[in-house]
N, C-alpha and C. Protein backbone atom coordinates (compact mmCIF):
# COMPACT_ATOMS: atom_id res chain seq x y z
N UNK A 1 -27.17 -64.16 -210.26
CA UNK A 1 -27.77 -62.88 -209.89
C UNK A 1 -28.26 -62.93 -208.46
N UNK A 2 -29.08 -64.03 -208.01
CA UNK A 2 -29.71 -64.42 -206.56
C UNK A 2 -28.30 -64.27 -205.38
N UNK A 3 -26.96 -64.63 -205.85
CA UNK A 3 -25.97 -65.07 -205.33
C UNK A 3 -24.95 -63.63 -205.18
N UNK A 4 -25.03 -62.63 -206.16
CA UNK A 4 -24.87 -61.16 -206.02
C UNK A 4 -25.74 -60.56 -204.90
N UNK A 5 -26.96 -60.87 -205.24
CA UNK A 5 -28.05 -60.03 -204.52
C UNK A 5 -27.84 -60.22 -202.79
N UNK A 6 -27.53 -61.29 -202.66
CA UNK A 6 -27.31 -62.08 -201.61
C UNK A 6 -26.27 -61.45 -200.85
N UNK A 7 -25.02 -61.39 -201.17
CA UNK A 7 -23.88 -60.22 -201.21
C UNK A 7 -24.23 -59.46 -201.13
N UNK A 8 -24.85 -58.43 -201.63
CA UNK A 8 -24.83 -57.18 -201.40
C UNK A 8 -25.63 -56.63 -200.17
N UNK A 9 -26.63 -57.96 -200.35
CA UNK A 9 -27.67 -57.50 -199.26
C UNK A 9 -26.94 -57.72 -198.08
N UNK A 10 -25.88 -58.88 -197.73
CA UNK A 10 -24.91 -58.98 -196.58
C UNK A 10 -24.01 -57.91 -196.59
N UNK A 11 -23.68 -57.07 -197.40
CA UNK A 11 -22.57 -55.87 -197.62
C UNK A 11 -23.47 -55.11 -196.91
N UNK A 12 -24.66 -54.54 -197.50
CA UNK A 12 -25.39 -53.18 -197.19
C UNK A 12 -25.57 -53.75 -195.57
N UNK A 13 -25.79 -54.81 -195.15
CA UNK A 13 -26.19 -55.67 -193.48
C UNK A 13 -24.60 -54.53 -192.83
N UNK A 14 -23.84 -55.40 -192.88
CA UNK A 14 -22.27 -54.82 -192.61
C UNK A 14 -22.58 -53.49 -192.35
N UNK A 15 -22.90 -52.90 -193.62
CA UNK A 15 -22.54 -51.32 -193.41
C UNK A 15 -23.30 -50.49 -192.86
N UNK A 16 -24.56 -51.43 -192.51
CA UNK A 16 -25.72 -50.29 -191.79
C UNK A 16 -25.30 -50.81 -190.31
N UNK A 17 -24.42 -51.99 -189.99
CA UNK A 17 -23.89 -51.90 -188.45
C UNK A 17 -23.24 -51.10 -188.65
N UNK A 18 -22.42 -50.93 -188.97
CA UNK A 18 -21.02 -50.21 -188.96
C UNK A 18 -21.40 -49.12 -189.11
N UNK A 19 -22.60 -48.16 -189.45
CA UNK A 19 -22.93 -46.83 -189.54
C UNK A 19 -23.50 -46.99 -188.28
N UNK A 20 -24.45 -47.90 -187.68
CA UNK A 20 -24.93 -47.72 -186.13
C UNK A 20 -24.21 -48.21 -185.30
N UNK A 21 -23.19 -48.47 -185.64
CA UNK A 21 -21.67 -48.53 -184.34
C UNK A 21 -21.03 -47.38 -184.59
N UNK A 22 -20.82 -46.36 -185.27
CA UNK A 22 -20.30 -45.70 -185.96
C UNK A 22 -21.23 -44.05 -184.98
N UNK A 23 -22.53 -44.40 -185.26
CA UNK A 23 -23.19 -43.57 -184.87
C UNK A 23 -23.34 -43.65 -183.31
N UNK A 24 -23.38 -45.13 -182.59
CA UNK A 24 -23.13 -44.67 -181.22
C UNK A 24 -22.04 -44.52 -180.19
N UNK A 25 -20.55 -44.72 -181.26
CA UNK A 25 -19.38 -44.25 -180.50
C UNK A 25 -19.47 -42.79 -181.15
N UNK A 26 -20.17 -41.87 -182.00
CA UNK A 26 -20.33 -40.54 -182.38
C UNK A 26 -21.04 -40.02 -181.08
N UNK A 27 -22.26 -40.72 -180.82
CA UNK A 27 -23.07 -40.40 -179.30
C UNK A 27 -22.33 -40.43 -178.29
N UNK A 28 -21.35 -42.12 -178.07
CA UNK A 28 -20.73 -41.69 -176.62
C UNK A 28 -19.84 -40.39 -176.58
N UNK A 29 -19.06 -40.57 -177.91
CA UNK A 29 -18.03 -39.26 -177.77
C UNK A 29 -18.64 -37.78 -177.46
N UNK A 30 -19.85 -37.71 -177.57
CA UNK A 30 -20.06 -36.29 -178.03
C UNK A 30 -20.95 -36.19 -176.26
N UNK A 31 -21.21 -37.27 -175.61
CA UNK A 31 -21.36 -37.51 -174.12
C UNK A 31 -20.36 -36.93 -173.39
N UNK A 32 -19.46 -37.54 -173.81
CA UNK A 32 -18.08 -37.67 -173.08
C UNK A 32 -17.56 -36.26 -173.47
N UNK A 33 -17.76 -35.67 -174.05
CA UNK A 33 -17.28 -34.16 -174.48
C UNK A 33 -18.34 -33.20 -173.97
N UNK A 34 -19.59 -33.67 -174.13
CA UNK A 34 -20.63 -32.78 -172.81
C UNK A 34 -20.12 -32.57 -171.35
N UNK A 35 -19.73 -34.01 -171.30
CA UNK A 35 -19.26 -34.12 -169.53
C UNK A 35 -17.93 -33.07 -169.61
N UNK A 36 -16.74 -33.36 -170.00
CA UNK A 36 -15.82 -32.52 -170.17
C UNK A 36 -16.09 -31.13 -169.98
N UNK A 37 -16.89 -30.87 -171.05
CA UNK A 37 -17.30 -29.05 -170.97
C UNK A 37 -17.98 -28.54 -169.63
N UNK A 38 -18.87 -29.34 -169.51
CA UNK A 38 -19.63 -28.79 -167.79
C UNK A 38 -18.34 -29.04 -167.05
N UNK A 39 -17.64 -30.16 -166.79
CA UNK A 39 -16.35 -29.89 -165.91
C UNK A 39 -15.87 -29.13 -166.21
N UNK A 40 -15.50 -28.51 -167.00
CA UNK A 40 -14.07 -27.31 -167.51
C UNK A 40 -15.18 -26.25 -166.94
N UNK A 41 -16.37 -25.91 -167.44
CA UNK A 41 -17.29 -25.03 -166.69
C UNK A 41 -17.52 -24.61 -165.36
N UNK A 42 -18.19 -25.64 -164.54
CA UNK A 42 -17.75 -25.85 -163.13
C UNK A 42 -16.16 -25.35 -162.74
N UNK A 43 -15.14 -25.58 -163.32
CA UNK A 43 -14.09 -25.58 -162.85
C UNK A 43 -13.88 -23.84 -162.80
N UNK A 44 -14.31 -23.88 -164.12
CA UNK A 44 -14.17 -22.29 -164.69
C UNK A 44 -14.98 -21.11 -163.45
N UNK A 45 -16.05 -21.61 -163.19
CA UNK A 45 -16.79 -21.23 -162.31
C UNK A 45 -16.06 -20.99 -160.86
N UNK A 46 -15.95 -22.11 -160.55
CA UNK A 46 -15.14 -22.33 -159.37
C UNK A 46 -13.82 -21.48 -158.94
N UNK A 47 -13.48 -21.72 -160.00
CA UNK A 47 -11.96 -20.61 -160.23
C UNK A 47 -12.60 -18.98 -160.38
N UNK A 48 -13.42 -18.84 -160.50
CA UNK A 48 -13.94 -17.68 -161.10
C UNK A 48 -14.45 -17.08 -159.62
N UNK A 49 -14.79 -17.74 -158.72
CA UNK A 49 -15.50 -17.48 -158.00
C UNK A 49 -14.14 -17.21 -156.28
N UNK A 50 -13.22 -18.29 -156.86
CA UNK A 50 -11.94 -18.04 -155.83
C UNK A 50 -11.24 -16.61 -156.52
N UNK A 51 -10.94 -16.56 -157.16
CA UNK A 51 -10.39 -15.34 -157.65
C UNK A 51 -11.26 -14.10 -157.00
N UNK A 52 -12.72 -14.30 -157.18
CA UNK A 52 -13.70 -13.10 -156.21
C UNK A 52 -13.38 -13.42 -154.81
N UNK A 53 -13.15 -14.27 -154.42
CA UNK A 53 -13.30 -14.36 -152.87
C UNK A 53 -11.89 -13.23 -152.78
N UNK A 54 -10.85 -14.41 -153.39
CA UNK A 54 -9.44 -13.72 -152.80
C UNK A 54 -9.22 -12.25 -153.10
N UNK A 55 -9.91 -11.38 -154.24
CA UNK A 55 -10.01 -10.26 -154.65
C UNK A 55 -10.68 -9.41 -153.47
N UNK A 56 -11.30 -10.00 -152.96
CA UNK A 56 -12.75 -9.37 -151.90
C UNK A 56 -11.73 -9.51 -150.35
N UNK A 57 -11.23 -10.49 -150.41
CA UNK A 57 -10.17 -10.84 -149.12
C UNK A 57 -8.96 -9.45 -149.36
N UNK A 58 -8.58 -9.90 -150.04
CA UNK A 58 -7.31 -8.53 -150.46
C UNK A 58 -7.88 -6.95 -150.33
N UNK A 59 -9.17 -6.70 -151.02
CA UNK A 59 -9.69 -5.23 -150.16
C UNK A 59 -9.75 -5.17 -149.01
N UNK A 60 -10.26 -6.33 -148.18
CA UNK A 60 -10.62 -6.04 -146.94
C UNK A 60 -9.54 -6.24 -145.97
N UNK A 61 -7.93 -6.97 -146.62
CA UNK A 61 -6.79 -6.15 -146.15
C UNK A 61 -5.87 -5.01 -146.50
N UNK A 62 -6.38 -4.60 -147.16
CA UNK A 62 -5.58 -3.17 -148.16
C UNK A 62 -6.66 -2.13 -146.67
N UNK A 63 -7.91 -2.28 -146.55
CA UNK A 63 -8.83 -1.30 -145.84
C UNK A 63 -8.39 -1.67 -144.36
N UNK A 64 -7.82 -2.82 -143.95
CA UNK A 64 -7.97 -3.10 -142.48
C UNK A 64 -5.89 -2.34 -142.19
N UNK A 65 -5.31 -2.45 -143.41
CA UNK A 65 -3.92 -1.84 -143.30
C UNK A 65 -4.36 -0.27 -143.11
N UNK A 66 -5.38 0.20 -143.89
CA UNK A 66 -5.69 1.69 -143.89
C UNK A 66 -5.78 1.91 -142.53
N UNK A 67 -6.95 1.10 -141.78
CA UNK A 67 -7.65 1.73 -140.60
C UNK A 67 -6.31 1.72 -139.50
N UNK A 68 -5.19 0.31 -139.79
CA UNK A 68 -4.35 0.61 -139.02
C UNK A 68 -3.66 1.52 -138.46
N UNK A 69 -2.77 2.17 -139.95
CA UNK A 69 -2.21 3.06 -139.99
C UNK A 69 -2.66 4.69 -139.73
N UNK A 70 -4.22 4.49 -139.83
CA UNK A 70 -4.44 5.71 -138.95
C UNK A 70 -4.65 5.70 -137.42
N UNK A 71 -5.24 4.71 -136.79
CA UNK A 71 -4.91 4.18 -135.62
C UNK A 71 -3.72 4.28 -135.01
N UNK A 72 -2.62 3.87 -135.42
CA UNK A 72 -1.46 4.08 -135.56
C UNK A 72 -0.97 5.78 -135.28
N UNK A 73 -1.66 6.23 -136.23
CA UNK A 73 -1.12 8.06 -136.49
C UNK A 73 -1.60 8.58 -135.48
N UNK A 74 -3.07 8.42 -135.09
CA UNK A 74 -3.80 8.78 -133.89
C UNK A 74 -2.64 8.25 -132.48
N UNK A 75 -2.61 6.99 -132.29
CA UNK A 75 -1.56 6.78 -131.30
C UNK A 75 -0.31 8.01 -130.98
N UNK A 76 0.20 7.66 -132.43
CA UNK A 76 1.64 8.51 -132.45
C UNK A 76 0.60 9.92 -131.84
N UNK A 77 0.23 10.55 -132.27
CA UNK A 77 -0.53 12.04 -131.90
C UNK A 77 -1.23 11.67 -130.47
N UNK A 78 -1.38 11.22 -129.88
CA UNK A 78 -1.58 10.90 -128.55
C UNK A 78 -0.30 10.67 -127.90
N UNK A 79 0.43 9.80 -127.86
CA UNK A 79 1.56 9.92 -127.58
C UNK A 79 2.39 11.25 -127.41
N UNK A 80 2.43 11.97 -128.46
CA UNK A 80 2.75 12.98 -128.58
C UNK A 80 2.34 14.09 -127.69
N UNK A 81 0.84 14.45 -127.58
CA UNK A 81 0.24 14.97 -126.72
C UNK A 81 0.66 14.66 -125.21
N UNK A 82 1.08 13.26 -124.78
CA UNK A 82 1.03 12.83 -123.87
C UNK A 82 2.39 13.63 -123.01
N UNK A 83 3.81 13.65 -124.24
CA UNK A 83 4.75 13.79 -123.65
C UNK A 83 4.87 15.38 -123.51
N UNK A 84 4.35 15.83 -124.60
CA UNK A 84 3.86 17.70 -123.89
C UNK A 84 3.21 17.90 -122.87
N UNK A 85 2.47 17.13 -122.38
CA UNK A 85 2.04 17.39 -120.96
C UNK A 85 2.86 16.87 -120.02
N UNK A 86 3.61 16.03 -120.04
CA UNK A 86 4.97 15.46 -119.25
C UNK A 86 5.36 16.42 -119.09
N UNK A 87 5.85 17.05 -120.10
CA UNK A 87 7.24 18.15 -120.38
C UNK A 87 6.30 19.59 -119.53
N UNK A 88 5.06 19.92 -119.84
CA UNK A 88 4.81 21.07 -119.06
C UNK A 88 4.26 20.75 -117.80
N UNK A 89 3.98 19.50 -117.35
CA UNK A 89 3.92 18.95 -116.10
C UNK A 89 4.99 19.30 -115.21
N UNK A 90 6.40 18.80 -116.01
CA UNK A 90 7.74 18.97 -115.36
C UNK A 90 8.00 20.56 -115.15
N UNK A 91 7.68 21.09 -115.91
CA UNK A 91 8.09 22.98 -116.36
C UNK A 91 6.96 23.23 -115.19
N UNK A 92 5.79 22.54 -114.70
CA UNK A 92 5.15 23.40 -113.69
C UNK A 92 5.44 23.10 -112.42
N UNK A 93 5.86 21.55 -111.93
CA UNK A 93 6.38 21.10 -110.96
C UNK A 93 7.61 22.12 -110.73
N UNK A 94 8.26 22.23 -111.24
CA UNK A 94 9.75 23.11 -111.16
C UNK A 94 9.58 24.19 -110.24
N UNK A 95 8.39 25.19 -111.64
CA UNK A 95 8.29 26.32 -111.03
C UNK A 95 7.52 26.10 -109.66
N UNK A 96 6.47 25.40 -109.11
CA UNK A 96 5.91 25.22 -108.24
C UNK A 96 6.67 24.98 -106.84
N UNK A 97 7.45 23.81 -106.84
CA UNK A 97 8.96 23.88 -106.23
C UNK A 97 9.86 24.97 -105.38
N UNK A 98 9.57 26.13 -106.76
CA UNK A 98 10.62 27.28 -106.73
C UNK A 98 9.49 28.32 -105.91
N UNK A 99 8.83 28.24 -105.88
CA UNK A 99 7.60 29.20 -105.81
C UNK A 99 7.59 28.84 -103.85
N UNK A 100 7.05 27.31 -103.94
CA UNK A 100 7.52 27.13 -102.56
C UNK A 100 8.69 26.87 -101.56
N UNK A 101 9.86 27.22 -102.11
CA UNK A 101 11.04 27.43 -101.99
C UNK A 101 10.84 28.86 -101.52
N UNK A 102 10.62 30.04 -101.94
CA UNK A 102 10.48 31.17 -102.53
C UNK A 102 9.25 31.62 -100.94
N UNK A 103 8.29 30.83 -100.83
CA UNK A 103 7.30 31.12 -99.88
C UNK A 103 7.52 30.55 -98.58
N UNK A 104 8.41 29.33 -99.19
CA UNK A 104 9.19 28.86 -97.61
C UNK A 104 10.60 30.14 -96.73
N UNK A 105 11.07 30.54 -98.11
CA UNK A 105 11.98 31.62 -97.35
C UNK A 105 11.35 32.74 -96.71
N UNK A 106 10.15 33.28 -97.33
CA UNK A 106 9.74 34.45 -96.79
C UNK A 106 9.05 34.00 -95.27
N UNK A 107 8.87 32.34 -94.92
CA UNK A 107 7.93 32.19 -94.10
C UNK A 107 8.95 32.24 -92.58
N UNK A 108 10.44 32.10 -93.16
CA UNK A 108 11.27 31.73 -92.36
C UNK A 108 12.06 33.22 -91.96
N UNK A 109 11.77 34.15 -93.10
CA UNK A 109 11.92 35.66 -92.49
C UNK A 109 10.66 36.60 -91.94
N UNK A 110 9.67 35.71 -92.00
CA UNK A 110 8.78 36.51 -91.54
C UNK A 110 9.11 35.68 -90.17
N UNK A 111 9.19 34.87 -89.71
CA UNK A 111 9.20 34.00 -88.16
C UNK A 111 10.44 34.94 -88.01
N UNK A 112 11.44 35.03 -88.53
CA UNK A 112 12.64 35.95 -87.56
C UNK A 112 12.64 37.18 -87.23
N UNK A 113 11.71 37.74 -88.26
CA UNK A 113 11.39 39.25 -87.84
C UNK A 113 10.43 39.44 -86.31
């Protein structure tokens, strides 16, 4: 009976390591799976936070294409403006030309008269 008891009491020895080895590879793992999650977190974060940047980057070229293209339109409409005054620049030079053409002849029949 002393020689059972003896046994068992070395069995139950065994098994209460083996439940506190048991229990602190349960601790490291569940460490090691804390760490994991804050990384995947952080990461999540991180990613979360490039996606805002590049989202925030992309408005502020969708708005800087806007301002172009009216810049742009304004140009063209200046431009435009520009060459109508060419064109009635030229249409007044002409007549101006003709006018003193016109005041040069009379100046040259008024001297012969």
């Amino acid at each position: 009976l002393t020689v059972e008891k003896e046994v068992l009491a070395g069995a139950r020895r065994e098994a209460e390591e083996a439940v506190g080895r048991a229990v602190e590879e349960l601790a490291e793992a569940q460490a090691a799976l804390a760490l994991r999650v804050q990384s995947r977190t952080e990461e999540e974060r991180h990613e979360e936070r490039a996606r805002a940047k590049a989202s925030a980057v992309q408005r502020q070229l969708e708005e800087v294409g806007r301002q172009v293209k009216a810049k742009q339109a304004e140009l063209e409409a200046l431009a435009s403006e520009c060459e109508e005054r060419a064109r009635l620049s030229t249409g007044d030079t002409d007549r101006h030309q003709a006018e003193l053409g016109r005041l040069q002849e009379e100046c040259v029949t008024v001297d012969k008269a």
